[in-house]
PDB file of N, CA and C in Angstrom:
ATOM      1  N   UNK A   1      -0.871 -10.847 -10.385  1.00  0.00           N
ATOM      2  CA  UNK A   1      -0.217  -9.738  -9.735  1.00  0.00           C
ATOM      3  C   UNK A   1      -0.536  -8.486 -10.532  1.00  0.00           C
ATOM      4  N   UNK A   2      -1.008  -7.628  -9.528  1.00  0.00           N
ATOM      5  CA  UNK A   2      -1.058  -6.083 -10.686  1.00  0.00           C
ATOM      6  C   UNK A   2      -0.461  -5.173 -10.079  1.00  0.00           C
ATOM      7  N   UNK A   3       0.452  -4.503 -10.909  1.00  0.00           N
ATOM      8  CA  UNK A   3       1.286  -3.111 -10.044  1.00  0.00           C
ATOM      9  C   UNK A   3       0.630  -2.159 -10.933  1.00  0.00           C
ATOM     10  N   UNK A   4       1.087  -1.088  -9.943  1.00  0.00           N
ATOM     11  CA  UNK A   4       0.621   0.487 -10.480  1.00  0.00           C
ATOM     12  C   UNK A   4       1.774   1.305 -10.490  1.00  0.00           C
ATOM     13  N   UNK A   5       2.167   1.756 -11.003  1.00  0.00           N
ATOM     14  CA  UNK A   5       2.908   2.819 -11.318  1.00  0.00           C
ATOM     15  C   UNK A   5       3.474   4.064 -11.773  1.00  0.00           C
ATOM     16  N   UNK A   6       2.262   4.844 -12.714  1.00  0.00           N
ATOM     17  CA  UNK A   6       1.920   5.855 -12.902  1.00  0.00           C
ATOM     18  C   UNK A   6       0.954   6.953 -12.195  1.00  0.00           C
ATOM     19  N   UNK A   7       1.863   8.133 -11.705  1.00  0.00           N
ATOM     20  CA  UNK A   7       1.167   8.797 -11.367  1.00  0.00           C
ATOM     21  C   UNK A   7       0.973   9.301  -9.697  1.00  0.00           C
ATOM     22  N   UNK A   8       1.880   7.932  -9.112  1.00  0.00           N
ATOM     23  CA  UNK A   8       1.957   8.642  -7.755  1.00  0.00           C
ATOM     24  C   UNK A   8       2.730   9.754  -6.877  1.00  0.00           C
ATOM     25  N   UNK A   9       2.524  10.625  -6.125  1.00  0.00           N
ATOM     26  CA  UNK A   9       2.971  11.469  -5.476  1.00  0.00           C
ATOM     27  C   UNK A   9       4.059  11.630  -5.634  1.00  0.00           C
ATOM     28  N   UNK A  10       5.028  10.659  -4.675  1.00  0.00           N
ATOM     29  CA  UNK A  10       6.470  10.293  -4.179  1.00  0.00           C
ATOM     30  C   UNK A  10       7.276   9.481  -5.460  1.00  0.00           C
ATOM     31  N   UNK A  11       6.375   8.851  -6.275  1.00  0.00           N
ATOM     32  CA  UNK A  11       6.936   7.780  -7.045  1.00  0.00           C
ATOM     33  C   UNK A  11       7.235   6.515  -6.533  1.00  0.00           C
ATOM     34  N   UNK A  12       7.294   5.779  -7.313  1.00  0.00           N
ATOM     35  CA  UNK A  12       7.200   4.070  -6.615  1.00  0.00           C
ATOM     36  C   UNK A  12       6.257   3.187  -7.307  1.00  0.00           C
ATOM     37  N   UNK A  13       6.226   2.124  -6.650  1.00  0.00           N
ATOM     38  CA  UNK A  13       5.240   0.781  -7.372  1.00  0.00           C
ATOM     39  C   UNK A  13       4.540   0.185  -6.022  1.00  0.00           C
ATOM     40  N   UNK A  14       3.345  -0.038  -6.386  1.00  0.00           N
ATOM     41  CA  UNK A  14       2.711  -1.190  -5.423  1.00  0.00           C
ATOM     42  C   UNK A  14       2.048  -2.523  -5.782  1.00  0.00           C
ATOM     43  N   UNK A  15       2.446  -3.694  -4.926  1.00  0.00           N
ATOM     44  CA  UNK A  15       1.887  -4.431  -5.665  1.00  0.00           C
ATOM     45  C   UNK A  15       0.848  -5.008  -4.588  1.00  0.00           C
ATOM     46  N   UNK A  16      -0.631  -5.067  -5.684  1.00  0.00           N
ATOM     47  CA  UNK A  16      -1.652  -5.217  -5.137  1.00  0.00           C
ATOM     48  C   UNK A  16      -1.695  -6.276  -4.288  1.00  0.00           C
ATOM     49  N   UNK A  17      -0.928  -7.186  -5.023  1.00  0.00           N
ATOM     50  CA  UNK A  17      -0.838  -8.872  -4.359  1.00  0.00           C
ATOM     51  C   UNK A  17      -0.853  -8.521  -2.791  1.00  0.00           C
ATOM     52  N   UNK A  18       0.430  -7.430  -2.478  1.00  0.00           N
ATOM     53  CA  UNK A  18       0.975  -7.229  -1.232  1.00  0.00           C
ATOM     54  C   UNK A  18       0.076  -6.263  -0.202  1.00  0.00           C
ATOM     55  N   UNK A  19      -0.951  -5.718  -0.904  1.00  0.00           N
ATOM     56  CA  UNK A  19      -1.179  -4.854  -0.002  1.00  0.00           C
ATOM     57  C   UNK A  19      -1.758  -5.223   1.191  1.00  0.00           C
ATOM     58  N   UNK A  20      -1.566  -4.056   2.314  1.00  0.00           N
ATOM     59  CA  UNK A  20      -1.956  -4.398   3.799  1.00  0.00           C
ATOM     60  C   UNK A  20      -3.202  -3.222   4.254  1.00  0.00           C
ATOM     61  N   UNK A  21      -3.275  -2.172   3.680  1.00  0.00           N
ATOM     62  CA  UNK A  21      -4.150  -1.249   3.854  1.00  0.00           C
ATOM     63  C   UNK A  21      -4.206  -0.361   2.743  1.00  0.00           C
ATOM     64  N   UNK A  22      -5.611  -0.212   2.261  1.00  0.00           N
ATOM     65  CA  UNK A  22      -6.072   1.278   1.580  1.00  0.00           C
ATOM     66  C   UNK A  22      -6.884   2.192   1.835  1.00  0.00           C
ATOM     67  N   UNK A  23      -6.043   3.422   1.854  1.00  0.00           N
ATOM     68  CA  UNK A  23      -6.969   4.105   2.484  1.00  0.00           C
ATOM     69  C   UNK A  23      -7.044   5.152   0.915  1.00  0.00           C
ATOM     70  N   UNK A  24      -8.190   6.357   1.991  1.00  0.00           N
ATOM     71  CA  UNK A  24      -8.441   7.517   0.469  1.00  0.00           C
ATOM     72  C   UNK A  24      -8.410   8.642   1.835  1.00  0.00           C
ATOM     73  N   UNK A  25      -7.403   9.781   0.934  1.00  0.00           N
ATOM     74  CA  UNK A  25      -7.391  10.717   1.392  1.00  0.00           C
ATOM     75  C   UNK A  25      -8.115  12.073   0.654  1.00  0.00           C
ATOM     76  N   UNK A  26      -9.184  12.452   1.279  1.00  0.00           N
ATOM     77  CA  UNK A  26     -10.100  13.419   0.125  1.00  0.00           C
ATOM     78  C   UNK A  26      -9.113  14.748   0.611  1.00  0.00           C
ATOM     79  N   UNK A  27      -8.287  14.677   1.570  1.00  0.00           N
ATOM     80  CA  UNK A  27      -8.120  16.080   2.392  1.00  0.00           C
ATOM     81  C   UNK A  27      -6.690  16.431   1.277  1.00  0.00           C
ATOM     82  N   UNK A  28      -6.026  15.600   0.681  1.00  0.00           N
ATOM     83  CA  UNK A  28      -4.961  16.004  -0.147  1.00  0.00           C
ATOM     84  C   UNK A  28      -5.001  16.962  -1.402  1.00  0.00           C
ATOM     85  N   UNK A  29      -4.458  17.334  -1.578  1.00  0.00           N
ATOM     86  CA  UNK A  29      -4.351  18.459  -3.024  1.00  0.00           C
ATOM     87  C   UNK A  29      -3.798  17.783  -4.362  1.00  0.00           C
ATOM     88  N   UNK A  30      -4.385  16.855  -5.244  1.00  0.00           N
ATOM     89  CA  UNK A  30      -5.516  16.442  -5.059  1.00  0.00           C
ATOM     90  C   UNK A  30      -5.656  15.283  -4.064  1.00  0.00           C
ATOM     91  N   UNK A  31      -7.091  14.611  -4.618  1.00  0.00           N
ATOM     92  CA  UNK A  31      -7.143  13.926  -2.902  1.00  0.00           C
ATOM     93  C   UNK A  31      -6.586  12.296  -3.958  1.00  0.00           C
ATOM     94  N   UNK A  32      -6.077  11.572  -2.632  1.00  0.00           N
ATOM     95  CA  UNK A  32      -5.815  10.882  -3.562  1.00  0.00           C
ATOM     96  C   UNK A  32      -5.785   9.340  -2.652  1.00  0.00           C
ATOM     97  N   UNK A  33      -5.786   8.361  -3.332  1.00  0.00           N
ATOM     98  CA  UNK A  33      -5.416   6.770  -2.809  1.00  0.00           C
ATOM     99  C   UNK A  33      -4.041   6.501  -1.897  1.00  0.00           C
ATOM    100  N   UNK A  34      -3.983   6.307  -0.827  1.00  0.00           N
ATOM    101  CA  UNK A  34      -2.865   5.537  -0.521  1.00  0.00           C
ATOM    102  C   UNK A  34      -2.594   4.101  -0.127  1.00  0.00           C
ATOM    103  N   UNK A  35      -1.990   3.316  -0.670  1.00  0.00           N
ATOM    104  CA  UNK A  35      -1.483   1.909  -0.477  1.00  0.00           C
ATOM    105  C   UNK A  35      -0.314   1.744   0.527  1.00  0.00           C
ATOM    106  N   UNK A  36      -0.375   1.054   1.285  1.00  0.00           N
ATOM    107  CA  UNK A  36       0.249   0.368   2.433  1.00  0.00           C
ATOM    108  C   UNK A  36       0.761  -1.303   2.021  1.00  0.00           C
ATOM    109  N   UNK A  37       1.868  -1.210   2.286  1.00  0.00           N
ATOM    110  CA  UNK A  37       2.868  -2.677   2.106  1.00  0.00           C
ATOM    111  C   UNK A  37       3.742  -2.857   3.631  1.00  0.00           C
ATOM    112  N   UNK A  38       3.692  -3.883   3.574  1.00  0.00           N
ATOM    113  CA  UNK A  38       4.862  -3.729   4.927  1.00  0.00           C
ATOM    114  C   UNK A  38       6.065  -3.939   4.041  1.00  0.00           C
ATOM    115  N   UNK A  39       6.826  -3.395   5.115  1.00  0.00           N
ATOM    116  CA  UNK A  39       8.338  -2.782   4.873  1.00  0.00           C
ATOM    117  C   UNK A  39       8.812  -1.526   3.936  1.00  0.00           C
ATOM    118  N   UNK A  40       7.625  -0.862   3.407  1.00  0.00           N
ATOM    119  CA  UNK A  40       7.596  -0.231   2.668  1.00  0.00           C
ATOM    120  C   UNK A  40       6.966   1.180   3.024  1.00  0.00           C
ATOM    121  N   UNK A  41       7.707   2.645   2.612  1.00  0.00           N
ATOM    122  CA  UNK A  41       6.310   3.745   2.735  1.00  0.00           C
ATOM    123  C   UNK A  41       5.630   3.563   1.802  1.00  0.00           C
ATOM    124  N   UNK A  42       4.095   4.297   2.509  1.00  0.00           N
ATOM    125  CA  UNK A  42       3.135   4.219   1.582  1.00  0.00           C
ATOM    126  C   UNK A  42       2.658   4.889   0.416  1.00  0.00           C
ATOM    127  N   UNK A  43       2.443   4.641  -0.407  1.00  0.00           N
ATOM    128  CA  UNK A  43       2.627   4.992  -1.597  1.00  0.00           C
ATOM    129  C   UNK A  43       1.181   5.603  -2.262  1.00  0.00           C
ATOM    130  N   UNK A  44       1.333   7.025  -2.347  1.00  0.00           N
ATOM    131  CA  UNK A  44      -0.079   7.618  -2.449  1.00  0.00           C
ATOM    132  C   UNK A  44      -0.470   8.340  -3.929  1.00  0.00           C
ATOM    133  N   UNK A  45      -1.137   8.140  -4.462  1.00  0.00           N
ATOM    134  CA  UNK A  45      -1.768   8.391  -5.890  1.00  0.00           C
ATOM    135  C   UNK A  45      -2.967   9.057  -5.753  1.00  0.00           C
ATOM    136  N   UNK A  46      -2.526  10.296  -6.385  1.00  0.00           N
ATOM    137  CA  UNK A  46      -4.015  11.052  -6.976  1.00  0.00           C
ATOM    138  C   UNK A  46      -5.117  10.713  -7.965  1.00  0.00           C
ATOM    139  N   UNK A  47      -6.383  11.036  -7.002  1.00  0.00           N
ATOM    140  CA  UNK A  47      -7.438  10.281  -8.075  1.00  0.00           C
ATOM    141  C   UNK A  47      -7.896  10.773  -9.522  1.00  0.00           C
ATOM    142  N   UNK A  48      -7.037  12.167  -9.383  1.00  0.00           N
ATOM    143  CA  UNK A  48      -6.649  12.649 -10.992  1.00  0.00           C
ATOM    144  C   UNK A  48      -5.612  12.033 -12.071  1.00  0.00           C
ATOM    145  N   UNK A  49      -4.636  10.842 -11.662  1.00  0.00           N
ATOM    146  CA  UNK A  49      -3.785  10.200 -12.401  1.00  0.00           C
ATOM    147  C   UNK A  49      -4.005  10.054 -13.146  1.00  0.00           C
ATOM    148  N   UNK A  50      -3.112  10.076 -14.406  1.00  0.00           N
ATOM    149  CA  UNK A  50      -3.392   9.124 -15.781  1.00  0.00           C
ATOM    150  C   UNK A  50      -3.734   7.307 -15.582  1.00  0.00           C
ATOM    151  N   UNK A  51      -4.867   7.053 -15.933  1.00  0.00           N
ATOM    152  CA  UNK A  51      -5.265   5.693 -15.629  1.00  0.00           C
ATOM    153  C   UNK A  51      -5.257   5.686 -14.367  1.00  0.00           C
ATOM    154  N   UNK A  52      -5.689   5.771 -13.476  1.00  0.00           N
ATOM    155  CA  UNK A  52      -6.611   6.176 -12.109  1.00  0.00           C
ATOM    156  C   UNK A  52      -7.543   5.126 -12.145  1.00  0.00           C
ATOM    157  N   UNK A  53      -8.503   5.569 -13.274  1.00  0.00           N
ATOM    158  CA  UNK A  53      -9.824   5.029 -12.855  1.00  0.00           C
ATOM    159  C   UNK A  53      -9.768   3.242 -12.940  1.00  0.00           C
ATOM    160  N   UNK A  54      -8.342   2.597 -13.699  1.00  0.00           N
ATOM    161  CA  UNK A  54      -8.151   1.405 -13.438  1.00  0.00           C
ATOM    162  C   UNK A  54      -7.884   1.228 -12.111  1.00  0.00           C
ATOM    163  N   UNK A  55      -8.037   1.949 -10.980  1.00  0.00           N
ATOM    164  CA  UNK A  55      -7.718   1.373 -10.125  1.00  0.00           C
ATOM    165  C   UNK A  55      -8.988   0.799  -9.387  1.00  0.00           C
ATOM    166  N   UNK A  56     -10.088   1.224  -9.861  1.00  0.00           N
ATOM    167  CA  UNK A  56     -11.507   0.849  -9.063  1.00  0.00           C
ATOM    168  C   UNK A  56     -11.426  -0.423  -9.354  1.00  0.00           C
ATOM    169  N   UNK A  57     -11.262  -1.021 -10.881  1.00  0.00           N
ATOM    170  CA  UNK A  57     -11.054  -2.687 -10.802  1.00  0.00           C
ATOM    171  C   UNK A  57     -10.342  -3.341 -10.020  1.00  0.00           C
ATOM    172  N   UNK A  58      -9.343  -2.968  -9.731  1.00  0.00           N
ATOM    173  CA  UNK A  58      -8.459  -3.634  -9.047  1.00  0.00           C
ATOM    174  C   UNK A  58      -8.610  -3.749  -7.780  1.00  0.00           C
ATOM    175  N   UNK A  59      -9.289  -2.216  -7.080  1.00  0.00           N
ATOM    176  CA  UNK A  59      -9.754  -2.023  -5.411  1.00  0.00           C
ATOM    177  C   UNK A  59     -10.635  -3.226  -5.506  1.00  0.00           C
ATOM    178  N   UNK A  60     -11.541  -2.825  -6.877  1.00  0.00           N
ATOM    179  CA  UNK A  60     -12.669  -4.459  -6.632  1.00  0.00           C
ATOM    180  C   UNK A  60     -12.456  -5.571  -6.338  1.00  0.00           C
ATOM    181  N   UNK A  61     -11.129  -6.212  -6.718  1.00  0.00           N
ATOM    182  CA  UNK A  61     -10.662  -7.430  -6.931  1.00  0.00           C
ATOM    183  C   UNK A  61     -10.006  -7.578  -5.141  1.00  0.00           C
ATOM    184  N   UNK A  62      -9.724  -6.898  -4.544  1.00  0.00           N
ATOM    185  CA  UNK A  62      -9.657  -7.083  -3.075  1.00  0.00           C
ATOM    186  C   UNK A  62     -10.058  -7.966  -2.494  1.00  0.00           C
ATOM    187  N   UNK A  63     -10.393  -9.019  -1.639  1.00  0.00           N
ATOM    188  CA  UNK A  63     -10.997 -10.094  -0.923  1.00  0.00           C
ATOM    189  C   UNK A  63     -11.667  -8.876   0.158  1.00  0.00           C
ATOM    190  N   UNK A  64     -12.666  -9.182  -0.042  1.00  0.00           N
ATOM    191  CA  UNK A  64     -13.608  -8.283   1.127  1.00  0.00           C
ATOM    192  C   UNK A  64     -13.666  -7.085   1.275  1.00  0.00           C
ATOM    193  N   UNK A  65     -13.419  -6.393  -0.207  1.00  0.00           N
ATOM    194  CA  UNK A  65     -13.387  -4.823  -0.755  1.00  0.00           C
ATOM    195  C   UNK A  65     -14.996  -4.488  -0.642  1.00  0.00           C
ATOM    196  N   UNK A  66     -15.263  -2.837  -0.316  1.00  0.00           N
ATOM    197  CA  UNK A  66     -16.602  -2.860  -0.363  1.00  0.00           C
ATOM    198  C   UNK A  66     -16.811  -1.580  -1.220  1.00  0.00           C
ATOM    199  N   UNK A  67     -17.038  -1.808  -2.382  1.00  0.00           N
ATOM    200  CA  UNK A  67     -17.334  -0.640  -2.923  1.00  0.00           C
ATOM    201  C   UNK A  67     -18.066   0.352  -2.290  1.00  0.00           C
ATOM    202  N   UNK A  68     -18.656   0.299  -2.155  1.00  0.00           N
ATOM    203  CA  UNK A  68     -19.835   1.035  -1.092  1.00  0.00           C
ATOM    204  C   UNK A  68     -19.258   1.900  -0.098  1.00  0.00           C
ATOM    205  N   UNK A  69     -18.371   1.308   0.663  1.00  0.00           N
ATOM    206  CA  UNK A  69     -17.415   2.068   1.629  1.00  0.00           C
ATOM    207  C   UNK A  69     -17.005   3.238   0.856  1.00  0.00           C
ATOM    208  N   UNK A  70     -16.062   2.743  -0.380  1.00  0.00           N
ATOM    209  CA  UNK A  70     -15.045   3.696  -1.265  1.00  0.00           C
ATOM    210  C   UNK A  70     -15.970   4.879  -1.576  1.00  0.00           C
ATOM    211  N   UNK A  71     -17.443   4.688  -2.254  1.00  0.00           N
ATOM    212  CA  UNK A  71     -18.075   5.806  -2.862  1.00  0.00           C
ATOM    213  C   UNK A  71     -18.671   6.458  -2.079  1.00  0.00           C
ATOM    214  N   UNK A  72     -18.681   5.967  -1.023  1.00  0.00           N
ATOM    215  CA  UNK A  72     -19.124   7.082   0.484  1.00  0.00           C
ATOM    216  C   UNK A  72     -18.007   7.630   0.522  1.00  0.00           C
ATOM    217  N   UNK A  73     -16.837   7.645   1.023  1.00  0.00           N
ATOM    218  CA  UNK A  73     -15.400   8.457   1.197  1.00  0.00           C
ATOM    219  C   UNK A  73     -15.469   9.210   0.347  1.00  0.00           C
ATOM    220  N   UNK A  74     -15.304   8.527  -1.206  1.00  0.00           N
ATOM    221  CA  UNK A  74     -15.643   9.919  -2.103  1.00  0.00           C
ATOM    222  C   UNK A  74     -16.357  10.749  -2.829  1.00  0.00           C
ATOM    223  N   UNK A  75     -17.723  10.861  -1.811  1.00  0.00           N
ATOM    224  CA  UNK A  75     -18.503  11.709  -2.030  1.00  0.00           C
ATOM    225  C   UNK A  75     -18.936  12.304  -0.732  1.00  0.00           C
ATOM    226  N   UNK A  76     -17.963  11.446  -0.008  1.00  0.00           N
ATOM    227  CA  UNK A  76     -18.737  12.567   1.882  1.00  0.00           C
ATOM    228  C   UNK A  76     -17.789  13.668   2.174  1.00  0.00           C
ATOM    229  N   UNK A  77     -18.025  14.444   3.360  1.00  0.00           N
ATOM    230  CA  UNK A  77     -17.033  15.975   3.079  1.00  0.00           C
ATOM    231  C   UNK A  77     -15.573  15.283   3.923  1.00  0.00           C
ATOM    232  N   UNK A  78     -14.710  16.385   2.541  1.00  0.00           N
ATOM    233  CA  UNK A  78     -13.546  15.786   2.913  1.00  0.00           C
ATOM    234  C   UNK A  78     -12.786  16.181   3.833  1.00  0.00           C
ATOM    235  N   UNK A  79     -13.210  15.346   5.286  1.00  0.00           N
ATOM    236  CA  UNK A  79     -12.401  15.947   6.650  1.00  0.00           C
ATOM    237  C   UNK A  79     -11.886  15.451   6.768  1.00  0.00           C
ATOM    238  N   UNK A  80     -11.258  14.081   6.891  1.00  0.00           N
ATOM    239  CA  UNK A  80     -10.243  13.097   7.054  1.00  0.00           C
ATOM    240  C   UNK A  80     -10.284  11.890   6.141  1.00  0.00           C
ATOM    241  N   UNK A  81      -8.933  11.186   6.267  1.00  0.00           N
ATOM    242  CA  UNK A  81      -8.375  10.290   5.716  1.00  0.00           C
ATOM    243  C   UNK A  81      -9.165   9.080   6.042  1.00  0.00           C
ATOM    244  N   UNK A  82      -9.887   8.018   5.054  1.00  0.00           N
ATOM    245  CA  UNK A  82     -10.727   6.715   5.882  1.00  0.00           C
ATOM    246  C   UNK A  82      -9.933   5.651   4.834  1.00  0.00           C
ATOM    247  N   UNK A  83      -9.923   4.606   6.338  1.00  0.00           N
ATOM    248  CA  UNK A  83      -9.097   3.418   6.086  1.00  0.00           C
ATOM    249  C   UNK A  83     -10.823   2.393   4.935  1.00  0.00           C
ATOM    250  N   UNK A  84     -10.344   2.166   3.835  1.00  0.00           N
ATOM    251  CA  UNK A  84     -11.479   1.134   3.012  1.00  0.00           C
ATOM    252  C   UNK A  84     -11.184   0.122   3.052  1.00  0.00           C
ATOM    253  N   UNK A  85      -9.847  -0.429   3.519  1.00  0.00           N
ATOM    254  CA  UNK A  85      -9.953  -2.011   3.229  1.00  0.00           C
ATOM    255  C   UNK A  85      -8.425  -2.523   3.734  1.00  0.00           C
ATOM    256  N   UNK A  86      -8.513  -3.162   4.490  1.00  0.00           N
ATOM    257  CA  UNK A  86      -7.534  -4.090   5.554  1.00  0.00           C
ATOM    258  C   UNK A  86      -7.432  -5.413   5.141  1.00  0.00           C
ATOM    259  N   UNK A  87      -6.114  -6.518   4.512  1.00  0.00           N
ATOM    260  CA  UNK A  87      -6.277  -7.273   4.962  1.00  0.00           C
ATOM    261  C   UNK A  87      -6.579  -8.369   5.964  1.00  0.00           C
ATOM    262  N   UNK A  88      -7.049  -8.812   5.667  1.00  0.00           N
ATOM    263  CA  UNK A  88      -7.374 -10.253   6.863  1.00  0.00           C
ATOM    264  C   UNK A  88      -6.301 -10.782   7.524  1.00  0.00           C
ATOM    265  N   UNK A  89      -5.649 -10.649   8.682  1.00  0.00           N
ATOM    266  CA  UNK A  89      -4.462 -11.253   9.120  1.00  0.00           C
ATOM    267  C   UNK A  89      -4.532 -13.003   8.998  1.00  0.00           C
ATOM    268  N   UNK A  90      -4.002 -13.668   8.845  1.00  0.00           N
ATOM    269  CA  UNK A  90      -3.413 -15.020   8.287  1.00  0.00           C
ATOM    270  C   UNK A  90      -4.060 -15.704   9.815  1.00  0.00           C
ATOM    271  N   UNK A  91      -4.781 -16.978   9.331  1.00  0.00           N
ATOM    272  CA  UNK A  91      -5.423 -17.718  10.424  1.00  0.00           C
ATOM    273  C   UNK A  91      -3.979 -18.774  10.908  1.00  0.00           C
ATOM    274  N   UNK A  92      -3.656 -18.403  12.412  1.00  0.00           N
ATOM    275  CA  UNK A  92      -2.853 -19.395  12.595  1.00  0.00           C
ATOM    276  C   UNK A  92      -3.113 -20.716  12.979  1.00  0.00           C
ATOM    277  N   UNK A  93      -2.935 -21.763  12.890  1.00  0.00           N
ATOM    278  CA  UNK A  93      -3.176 -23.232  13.223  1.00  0.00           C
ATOM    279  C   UNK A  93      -3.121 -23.425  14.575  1.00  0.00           C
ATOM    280  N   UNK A  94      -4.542 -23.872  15.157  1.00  0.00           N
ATOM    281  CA  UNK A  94      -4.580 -23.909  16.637  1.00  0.00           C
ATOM    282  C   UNK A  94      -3.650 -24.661  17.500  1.00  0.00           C
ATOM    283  N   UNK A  95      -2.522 -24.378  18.062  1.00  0.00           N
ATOM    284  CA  UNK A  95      -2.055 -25.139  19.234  1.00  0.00           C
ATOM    285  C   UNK A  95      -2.504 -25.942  20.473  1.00  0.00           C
ATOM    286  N   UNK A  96      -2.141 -27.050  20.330  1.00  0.00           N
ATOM    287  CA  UNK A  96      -2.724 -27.715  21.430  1.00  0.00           C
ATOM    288  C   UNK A  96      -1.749 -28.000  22.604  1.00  0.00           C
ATOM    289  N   UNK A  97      -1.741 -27.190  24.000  1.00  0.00           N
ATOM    290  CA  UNK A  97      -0.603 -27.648  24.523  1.00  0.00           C
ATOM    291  C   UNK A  97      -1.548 -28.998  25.744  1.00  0.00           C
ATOM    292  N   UNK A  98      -0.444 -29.582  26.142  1.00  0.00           N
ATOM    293  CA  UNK A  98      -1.187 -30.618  26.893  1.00  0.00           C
ATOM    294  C   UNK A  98       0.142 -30.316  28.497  1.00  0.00           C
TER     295      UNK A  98
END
């Protein structure tokens, strides 16, 4: 499990375990990461934070994170907010009705 907790906007914790969406917002002042949990608002961090740049390990550690995505967002012009990485919704067990 890794939480973050320094440095975001609103204040708060996220835990990576949980997350459901990350996106990067270049359009913010500064621009910054936001994490998505359900039941939770989302919790947005500037990519100027103290210890920030630990967060690229951790984006890495994602199941089906694409770096590649991330360093396009933050280096393309910053017009909008792009979603980098969605969990996989949970495979349900096929029903068989008869």
């Amino acid at each position: 499990m890794c939480r973050w907790s320094k440095g975001p906007l609103s204040g708060g914790v996220a835990d990576l375990d949980a997350l459901t969406e990350l996106h990067f917002d270049p359009t913010g002042k500064p621009a910054h990461w936001v994490l998505h949990q359900d039941g939770q608002a989302p919790l947005a961090i500037p990519v100027s934070a103290e210890g920030a740049d630990a967060l690229f390990d951790s984006f890495a550690a994602l199941p089906g994170f694409h770096t590649e995505r991330m360093l396009s967002a933050m280096n393309g012009p910053p017009t909008h907010a792009a979603v980098l990485w969605q969990k996989e919704p949970r495979k349900t067990a096929h029903l068989r009705l008869h």
